[in-house]
PDB file of N, CA and C in Angstrom:
ATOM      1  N   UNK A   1      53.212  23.826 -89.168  1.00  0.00           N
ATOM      2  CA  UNK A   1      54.124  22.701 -89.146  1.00  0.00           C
ATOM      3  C   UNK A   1      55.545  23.217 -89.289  1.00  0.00           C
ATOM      4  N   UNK A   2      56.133  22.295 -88.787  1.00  0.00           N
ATOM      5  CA  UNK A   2      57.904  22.885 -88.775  1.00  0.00           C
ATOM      6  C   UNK A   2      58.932  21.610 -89.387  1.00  0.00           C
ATOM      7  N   UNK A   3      59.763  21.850 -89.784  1.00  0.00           N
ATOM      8  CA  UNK A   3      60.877  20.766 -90.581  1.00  0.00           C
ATOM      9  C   UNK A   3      62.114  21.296 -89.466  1.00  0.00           C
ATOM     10  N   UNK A   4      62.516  20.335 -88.668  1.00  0.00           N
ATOM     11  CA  UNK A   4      63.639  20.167 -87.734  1.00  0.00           C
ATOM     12  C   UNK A   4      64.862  19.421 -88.218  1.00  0.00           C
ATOM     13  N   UNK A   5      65.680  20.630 -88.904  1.00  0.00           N
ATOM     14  CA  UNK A   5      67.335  19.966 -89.556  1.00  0.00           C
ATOM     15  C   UNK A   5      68.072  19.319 -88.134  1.00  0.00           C
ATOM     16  N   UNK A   6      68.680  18.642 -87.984  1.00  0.00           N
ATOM     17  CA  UNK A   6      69.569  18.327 -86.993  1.00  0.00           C
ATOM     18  C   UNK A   6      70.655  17.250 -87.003  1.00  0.00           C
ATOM     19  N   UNK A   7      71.983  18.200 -87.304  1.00  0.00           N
ATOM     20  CA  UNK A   7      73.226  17.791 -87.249  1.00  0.00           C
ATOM     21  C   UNK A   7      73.750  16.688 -86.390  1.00  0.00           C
ATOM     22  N   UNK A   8      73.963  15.385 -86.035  1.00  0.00           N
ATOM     23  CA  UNK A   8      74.660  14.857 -85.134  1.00  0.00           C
ATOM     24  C   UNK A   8      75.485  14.356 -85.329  1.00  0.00           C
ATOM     25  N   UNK A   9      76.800  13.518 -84.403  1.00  0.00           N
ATOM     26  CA  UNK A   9      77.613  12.896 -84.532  1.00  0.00           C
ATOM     27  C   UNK A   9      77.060  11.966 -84.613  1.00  0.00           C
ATOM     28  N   UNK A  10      78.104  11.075 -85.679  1.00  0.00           N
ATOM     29  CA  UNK A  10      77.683   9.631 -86.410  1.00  0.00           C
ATOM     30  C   UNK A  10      77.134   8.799 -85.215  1.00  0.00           C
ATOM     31  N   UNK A  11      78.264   8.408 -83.926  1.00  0.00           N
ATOM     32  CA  UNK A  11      77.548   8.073 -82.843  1.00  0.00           C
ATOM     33  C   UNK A  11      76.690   8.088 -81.817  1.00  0.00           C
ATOM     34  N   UNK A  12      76.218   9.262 -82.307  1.00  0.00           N
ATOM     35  CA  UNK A  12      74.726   9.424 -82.006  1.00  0.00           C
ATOM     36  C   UNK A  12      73.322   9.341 -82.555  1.00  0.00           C
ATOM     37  N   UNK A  13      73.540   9.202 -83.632  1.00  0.00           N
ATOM     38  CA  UNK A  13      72.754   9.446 -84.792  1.00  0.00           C
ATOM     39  C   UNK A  13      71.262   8.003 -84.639  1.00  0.00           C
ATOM     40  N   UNK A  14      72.038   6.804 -84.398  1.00  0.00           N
ATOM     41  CA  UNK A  14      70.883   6.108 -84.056  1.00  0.00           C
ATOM     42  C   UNK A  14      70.149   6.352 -82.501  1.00  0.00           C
ATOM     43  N   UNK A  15      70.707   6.729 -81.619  1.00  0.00           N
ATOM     44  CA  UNK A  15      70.166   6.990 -80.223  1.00  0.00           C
ATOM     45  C   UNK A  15      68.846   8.181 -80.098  1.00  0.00           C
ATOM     46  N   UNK A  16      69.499   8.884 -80.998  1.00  0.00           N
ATOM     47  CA  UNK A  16      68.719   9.569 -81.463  1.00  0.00           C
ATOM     48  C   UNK A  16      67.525   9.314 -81.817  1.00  0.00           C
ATOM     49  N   UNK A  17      67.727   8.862 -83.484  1.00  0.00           N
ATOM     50  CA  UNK A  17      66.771   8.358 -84.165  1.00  0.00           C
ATOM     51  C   UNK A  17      65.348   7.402 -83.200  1.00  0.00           C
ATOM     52  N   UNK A  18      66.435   6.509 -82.495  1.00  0.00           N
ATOM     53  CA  UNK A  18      65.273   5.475 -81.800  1.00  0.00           C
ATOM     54  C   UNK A  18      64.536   6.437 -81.033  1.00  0.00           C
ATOM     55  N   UNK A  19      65.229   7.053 -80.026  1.00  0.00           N
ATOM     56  CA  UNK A  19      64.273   7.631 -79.172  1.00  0.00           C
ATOM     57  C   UNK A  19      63.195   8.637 -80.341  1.00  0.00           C
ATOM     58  N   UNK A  20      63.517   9.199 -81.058  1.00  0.00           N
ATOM     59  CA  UNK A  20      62.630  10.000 -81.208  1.00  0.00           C
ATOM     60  C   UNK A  20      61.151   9.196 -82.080  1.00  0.00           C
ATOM     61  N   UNK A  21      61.911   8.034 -82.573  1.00  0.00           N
ATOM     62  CA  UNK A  21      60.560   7.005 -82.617  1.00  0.00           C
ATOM     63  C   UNK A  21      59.743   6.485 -81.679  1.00  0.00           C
ATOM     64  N   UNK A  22      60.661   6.653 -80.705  1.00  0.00           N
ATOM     65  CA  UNK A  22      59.736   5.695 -79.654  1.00  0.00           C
ATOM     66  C   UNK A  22      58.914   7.034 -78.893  1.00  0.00           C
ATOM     67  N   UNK A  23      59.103   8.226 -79.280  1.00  0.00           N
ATOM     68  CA  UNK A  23      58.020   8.982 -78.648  1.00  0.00           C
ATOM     69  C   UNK A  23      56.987   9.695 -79.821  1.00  0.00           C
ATOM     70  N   UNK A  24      56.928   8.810 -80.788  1.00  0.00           N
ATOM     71  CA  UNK A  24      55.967   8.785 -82.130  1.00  0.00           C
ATOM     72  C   UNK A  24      56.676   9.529 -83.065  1.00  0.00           C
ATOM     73  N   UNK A  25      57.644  10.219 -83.170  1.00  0.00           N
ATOM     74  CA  UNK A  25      58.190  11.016 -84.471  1.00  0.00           C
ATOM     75  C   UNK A  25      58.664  10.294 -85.349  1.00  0.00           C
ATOM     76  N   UNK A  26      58.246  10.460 -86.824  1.00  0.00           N
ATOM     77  CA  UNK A  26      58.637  10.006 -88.143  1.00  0.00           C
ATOM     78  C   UNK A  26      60.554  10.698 -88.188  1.00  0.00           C
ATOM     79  N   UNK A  27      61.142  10.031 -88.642  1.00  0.00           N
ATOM     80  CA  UNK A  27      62.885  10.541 -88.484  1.00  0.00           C
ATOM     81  C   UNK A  27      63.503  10.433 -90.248  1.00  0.00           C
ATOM     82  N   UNK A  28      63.493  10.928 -91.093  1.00  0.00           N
ATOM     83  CA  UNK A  28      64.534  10.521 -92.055  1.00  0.00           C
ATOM     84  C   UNK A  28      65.923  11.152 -91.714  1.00  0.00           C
ATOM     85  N   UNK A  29      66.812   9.712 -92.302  1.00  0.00           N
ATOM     86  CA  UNK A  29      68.237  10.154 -92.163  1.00  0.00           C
ATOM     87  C   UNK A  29      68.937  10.728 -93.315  1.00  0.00           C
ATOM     88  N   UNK A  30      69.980  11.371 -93.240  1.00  0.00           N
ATOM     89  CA  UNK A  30      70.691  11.747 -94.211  1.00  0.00           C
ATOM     90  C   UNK A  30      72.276  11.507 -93.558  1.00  0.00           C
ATOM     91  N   UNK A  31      73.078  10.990 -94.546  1.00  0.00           N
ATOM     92  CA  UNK A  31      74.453  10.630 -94.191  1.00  0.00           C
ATOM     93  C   UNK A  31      75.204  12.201 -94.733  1.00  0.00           C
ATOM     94  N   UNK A  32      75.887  12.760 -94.023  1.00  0.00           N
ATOM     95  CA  UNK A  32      76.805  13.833 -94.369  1.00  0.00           C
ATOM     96  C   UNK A  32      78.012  14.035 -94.139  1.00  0.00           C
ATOM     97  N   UNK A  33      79.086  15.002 -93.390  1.00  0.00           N
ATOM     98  CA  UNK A  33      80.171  14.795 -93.770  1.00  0.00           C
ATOM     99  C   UNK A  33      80.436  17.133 -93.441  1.00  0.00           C
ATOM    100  N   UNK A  34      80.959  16.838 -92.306  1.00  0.00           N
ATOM    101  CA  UNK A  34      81.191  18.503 -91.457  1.00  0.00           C
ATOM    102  C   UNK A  34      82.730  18.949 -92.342  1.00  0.00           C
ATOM    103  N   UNK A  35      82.539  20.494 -92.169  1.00  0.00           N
ATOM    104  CA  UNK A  35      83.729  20.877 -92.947  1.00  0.00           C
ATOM    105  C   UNK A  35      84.925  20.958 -92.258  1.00  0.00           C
ATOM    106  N   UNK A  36      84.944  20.987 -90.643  1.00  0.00           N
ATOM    107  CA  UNK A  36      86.009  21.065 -89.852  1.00  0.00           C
ATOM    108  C   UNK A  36      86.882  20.421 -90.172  1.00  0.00           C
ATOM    109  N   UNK A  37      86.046  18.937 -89.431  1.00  0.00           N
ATOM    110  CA  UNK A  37      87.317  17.792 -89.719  1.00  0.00           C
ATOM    111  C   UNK A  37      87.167  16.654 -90.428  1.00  0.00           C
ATOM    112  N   UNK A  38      86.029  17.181 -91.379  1.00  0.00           N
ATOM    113  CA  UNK A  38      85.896  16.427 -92.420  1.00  0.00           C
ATOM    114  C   UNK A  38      85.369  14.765 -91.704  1.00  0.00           C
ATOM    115  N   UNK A  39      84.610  14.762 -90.556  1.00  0.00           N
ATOM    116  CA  UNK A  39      84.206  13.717 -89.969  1.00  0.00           C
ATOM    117  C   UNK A  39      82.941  13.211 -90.633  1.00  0.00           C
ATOM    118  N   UNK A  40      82.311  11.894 -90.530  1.00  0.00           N
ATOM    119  CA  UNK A  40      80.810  11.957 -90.374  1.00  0.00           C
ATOM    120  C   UNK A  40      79.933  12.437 -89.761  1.00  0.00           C
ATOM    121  N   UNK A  41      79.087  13.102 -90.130  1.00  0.00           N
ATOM    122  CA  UNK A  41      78.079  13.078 -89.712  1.00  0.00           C
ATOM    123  C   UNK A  41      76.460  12.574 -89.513  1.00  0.00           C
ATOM    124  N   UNK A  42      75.451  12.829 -89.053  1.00  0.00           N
ATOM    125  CA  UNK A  42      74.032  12.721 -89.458  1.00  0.00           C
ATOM    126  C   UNK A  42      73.251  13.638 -89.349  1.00  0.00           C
ATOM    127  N   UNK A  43      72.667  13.722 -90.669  1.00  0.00           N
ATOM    128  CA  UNK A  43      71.319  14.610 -90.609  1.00  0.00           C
ATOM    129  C   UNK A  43      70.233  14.204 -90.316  1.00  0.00           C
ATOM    130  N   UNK A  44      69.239  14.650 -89.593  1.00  0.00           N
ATOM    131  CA  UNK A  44      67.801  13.926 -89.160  1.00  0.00           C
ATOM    132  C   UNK A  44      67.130  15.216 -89.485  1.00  0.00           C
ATOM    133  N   UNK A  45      66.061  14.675 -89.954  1.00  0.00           N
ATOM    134  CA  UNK A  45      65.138  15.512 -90.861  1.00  0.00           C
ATOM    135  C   UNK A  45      63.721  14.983 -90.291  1.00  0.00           C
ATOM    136  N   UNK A  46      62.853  15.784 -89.426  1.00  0.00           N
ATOM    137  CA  UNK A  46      61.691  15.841 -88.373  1.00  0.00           C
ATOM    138  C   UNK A  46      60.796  16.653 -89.054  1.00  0.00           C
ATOM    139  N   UNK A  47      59.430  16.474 -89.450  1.00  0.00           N
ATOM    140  CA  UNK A  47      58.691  17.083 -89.869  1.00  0.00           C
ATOM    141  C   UNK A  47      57.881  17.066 -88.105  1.00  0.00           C
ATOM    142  N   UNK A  48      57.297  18.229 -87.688  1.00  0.00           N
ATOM    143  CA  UNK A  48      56.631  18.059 -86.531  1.00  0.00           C
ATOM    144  C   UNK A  48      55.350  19.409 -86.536  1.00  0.00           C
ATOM    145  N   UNK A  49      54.546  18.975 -85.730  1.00  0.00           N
ATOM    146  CA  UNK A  49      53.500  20.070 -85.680  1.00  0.00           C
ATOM    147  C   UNK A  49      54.055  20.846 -84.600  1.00  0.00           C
ATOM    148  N   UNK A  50      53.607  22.207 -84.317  1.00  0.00           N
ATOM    149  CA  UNK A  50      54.349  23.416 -83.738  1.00  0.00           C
ATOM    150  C   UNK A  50      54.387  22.880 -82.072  1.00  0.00           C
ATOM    151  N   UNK A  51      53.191  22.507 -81.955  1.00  0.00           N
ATOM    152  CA  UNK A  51      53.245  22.008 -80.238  1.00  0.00           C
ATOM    153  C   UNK A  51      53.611  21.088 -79.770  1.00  0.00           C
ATOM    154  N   UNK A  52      54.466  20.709 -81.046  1.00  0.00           N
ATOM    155  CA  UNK A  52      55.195  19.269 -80.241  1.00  0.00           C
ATOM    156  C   UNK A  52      57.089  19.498 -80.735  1.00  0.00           C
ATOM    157  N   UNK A  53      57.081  20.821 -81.285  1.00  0.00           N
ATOM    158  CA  UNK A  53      58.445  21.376 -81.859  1.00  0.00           C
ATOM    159  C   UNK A  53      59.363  20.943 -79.832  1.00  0.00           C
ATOM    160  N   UNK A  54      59.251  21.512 -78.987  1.00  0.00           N
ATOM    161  CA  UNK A  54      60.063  21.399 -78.177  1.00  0.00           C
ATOM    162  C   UNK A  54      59.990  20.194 -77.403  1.00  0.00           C
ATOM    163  N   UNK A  55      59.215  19.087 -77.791  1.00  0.00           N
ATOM    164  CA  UNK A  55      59.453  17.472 -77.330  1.00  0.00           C
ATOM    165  C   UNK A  55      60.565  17.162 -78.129  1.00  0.00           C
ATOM    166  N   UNK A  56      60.763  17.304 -79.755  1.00  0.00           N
ATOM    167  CA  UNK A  56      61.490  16.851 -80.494  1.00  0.00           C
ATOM    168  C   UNK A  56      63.126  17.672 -80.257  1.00  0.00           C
ATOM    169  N   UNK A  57      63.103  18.946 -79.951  1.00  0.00           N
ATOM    170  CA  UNK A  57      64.261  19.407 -79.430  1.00  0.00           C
ATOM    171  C   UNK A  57      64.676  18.612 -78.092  1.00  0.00           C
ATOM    172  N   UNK A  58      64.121  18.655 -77.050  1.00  0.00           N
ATOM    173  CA  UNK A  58      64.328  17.808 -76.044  1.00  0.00           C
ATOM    174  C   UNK A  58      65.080  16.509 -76.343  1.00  0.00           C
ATOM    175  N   UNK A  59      64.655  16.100 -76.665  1.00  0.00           N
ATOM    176  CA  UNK A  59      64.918  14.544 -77.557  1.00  0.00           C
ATOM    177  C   UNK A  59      66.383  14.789 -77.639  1.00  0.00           C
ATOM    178  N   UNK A  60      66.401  15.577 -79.199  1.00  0.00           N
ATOM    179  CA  UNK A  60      67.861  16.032 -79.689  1.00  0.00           C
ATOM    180  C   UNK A  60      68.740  16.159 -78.802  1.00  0.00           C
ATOM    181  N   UNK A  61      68.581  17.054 -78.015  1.00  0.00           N
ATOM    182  CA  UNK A  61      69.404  17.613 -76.894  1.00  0.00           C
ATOM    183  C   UNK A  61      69.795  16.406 -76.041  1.00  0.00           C
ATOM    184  N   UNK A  62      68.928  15.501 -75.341  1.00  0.00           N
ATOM    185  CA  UNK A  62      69.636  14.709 -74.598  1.00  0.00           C
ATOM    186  C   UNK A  62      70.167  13.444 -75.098  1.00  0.00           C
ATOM    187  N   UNK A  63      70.030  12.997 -76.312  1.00  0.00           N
ATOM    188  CA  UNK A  63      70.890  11.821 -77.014  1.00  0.00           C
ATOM    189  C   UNK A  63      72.031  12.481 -77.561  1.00  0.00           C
ATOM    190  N   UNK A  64      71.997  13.619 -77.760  1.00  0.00           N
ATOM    191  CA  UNK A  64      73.569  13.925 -78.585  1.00  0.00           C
ATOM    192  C   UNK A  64      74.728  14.810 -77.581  1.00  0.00           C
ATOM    193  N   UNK A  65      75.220  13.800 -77.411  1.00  0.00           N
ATOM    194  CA  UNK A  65      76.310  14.543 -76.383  1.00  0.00           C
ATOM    195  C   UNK A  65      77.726  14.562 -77.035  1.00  0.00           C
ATOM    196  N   UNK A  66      78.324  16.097 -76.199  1.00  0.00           N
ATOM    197  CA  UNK A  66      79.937  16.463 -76.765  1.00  0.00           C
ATOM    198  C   UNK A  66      80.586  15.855 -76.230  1.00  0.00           C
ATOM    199  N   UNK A  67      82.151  15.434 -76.916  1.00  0.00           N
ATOM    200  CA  UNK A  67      82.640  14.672 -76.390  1.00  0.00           C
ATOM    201  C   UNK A  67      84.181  15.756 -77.182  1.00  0.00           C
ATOM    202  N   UNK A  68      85.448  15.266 -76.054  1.00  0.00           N
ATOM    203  CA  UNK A  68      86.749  15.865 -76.396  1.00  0.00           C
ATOM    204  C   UNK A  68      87.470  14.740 -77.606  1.00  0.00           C
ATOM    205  N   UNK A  69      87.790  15.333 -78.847  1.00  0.00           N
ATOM    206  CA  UNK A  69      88.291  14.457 -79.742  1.00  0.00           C
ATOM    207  C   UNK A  69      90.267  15.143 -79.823  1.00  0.00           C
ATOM    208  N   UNK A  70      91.199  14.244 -79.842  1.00  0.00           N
ATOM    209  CA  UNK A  70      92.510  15.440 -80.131  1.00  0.00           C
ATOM    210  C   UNK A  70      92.619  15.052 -81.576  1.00  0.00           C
ATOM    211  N   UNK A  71      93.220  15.901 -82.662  1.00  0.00           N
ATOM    212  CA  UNK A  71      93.336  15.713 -83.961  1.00  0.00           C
ATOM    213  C   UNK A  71      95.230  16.447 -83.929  1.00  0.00           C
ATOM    214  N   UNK A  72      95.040  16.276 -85.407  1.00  0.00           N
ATOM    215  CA  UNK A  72      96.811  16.863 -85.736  1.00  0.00           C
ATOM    216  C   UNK A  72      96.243  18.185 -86.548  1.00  0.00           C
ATOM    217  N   UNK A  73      96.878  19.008 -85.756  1.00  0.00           N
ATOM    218  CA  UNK A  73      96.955  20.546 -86.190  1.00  0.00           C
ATOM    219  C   UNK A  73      96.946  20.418 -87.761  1.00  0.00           C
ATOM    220  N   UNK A  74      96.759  20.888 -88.425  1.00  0.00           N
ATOM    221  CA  UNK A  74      96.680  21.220 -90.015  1.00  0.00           C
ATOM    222  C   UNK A  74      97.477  22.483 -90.268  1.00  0.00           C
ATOM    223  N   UNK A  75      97.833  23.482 -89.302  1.00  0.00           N
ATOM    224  CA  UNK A  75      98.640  24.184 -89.295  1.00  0.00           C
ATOM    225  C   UNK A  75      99.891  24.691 -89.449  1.00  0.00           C
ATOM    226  N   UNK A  76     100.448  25.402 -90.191  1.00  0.00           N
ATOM    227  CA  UNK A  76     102.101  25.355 -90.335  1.00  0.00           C
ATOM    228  C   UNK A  76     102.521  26.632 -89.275  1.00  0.00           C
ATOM    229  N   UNK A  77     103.427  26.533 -87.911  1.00  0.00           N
ATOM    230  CA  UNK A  77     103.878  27.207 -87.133  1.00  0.00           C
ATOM    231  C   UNK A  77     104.600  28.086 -87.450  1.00  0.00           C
ATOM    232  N   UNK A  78     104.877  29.854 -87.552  1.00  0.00           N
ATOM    233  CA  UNK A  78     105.568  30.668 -87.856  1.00  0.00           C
ATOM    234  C   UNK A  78     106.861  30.659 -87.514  1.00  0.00           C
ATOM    235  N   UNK A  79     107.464  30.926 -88.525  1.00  0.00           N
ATOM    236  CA  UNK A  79     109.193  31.051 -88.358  1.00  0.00           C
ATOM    237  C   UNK A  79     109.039  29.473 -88.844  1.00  0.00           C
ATOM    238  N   UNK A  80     108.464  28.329 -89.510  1.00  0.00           N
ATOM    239  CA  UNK A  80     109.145  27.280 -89.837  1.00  0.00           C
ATOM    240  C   UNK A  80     109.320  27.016 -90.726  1.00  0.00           C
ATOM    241  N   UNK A  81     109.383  28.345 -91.914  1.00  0.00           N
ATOM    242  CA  UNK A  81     109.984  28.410 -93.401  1.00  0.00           C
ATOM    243  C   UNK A  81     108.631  27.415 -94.384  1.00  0.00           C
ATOM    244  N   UNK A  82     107.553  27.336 -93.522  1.00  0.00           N
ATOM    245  CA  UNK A  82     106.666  26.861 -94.564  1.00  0.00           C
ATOM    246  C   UNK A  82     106.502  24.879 -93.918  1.00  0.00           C
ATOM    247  N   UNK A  83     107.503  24.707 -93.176  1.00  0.00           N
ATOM    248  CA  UNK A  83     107.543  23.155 -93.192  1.00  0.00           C
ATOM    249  C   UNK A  83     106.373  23.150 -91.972  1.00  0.00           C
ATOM    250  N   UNK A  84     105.688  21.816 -92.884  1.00  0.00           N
ATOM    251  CA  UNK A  84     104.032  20.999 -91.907  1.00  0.00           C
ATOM    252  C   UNK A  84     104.727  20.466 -90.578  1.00  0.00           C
ATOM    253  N   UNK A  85     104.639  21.034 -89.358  1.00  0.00           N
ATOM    254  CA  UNK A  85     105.165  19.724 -88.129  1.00  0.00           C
ATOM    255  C   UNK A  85     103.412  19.590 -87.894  1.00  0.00           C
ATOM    256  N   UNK A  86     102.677  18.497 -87.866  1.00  0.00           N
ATOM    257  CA  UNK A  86     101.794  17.835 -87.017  1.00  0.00           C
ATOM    258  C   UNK A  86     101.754  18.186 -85.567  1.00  0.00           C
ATOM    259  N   UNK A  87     100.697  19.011 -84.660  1.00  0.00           N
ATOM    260  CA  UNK A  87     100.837  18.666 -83.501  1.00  0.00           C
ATOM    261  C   UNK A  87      99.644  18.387 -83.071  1.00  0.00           C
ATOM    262  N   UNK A  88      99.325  17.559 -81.982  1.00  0.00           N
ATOM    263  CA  UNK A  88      97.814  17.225 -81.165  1.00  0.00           C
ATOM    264  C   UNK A  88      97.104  18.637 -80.909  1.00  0.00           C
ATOM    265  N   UNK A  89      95.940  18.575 -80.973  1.00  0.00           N
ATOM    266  CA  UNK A  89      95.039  19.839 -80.356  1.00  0.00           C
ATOM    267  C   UNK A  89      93.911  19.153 -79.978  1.00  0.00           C
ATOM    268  N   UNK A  90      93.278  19.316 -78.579  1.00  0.00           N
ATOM    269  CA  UNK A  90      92.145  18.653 -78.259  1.00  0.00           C
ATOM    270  C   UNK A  90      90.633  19.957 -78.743  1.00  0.00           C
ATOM    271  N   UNK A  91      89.801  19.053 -79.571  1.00  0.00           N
ATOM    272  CA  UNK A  91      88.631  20.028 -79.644  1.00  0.00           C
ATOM    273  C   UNK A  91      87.093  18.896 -79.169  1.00  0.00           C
ATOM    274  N   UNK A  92      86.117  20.056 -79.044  1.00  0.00           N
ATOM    275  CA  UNK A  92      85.306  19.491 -78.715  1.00  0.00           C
ATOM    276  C   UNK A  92      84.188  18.914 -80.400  1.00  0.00           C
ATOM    277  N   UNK A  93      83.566  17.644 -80.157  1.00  0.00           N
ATOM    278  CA  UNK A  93      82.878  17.078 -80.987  1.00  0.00           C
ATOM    279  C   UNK A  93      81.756  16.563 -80.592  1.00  0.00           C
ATOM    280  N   UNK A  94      80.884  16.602 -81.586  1.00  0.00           N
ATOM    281  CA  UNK A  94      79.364  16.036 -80.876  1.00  0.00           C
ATOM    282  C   UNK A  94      78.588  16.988 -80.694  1.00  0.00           C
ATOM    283  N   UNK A  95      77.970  16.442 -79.882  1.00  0.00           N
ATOM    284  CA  UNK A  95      76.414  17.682 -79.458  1.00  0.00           C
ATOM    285  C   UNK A  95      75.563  17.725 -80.636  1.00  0.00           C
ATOM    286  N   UNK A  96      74.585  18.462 -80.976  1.00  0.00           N
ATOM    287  CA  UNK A  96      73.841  18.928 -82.315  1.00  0.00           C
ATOM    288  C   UNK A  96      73.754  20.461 -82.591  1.00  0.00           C
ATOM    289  N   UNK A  97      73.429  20.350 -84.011  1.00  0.00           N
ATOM    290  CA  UNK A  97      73.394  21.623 -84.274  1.00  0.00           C
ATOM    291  C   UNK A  97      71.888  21.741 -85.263  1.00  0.00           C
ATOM    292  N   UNK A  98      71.061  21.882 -84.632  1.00  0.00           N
ATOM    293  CA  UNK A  98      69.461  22.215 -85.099  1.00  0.00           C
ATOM    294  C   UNK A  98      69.552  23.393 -85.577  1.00  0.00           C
ATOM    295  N   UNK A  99      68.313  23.281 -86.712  1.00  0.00           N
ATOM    296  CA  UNK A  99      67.657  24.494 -87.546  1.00  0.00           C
ATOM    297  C   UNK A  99      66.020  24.091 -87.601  1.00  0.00           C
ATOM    298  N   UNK A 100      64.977  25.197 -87.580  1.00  0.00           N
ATOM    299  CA  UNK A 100      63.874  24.740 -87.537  1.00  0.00           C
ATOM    300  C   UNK A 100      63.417  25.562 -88.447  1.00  0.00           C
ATOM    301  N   UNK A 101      62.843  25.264 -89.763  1.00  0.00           N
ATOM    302  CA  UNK A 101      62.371  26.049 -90.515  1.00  0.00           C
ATOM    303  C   UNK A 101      60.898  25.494 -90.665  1.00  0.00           C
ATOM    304  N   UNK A 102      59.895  26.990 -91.053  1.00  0.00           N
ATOM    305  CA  UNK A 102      58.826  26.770 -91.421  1.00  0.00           C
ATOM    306  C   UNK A 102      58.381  25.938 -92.694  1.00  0.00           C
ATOM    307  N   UNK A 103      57.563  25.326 -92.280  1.00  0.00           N
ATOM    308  CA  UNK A 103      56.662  24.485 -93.615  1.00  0.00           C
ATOM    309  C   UNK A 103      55.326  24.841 -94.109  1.00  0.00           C
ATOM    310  N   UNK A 104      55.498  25.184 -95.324  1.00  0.00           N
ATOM    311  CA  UNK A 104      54.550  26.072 -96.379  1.00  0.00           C
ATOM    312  C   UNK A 104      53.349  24.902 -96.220  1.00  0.00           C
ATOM    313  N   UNK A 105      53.628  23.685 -96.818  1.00  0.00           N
ATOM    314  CA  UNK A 105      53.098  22.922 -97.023  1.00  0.00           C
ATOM    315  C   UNK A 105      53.314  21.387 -96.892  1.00  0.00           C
ATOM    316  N   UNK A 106      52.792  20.017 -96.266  1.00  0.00           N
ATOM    317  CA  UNK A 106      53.378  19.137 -96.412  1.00  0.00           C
ATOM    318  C   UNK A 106      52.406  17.759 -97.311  1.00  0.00           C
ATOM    319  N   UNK A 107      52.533  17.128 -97.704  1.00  0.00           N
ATOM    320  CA  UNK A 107      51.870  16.308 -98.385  1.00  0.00           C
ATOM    321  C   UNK A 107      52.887  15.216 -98.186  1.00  0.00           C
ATOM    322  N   UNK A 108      51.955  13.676 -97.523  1.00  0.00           N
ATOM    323  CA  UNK A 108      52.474  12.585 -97.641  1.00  0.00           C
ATOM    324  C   UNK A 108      51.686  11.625 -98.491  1.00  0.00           C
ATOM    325  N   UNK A 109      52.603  10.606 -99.586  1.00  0.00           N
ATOM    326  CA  UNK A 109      51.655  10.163-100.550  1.00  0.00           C
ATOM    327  C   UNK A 109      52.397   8.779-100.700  1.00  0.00           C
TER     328      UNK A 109
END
């Protein structure tokens, strides 16, 4: 058996979730919070048996899509004696970021 971590953007997080119910997977959520830009996130937490590990990636992969977000630089520009100017920077956001770790043992009660 395998435990499938998977990171998504907040707006994805139910598209997700549904689909992966509607092709029988149990889903718990977890509300989180990325260190970049300090956005929301979601954790989905997949317990799955090994031969069905790459249905549930599948899944992941096509509900969570990147998308271009612009934010204000956090950066202070050299030569400006230390003073904050704000400027736009476009980065990319979204997509997932999966981990699949082994499971010793699972017990549901």
């Amino acid at each position: 058996m395998k435990l499938v971590f998977a990171i998504v953007h907040d707006e994805d997080g139910s598209k997700v979730m549904e689909e992966l119910n509607k092709n029988g997977f149990g889903v718990t959520k977890l509300c989180s919070t990325g260190g970049f830009l300090k956005a929301g996130n979601t954790t989905l937490l997949v317990g799955v048996d090994e031969e069905h590990l790459d249905n549930v990636i599948d899944v992941i992969k096509k509900k969570s899509k990147s998308r271009k977000q612009v934010i204000n630089s956090s950066m202070t520009p050299n030569g400006m004696g230390g003073m904050f100017i704000p400027y736009p920077v476009e980065v990319v956001v979204g997509g997932a970021t999966i981990f699949v770790l082994d499971v010793e043992r699972f017990e549901k009660a």
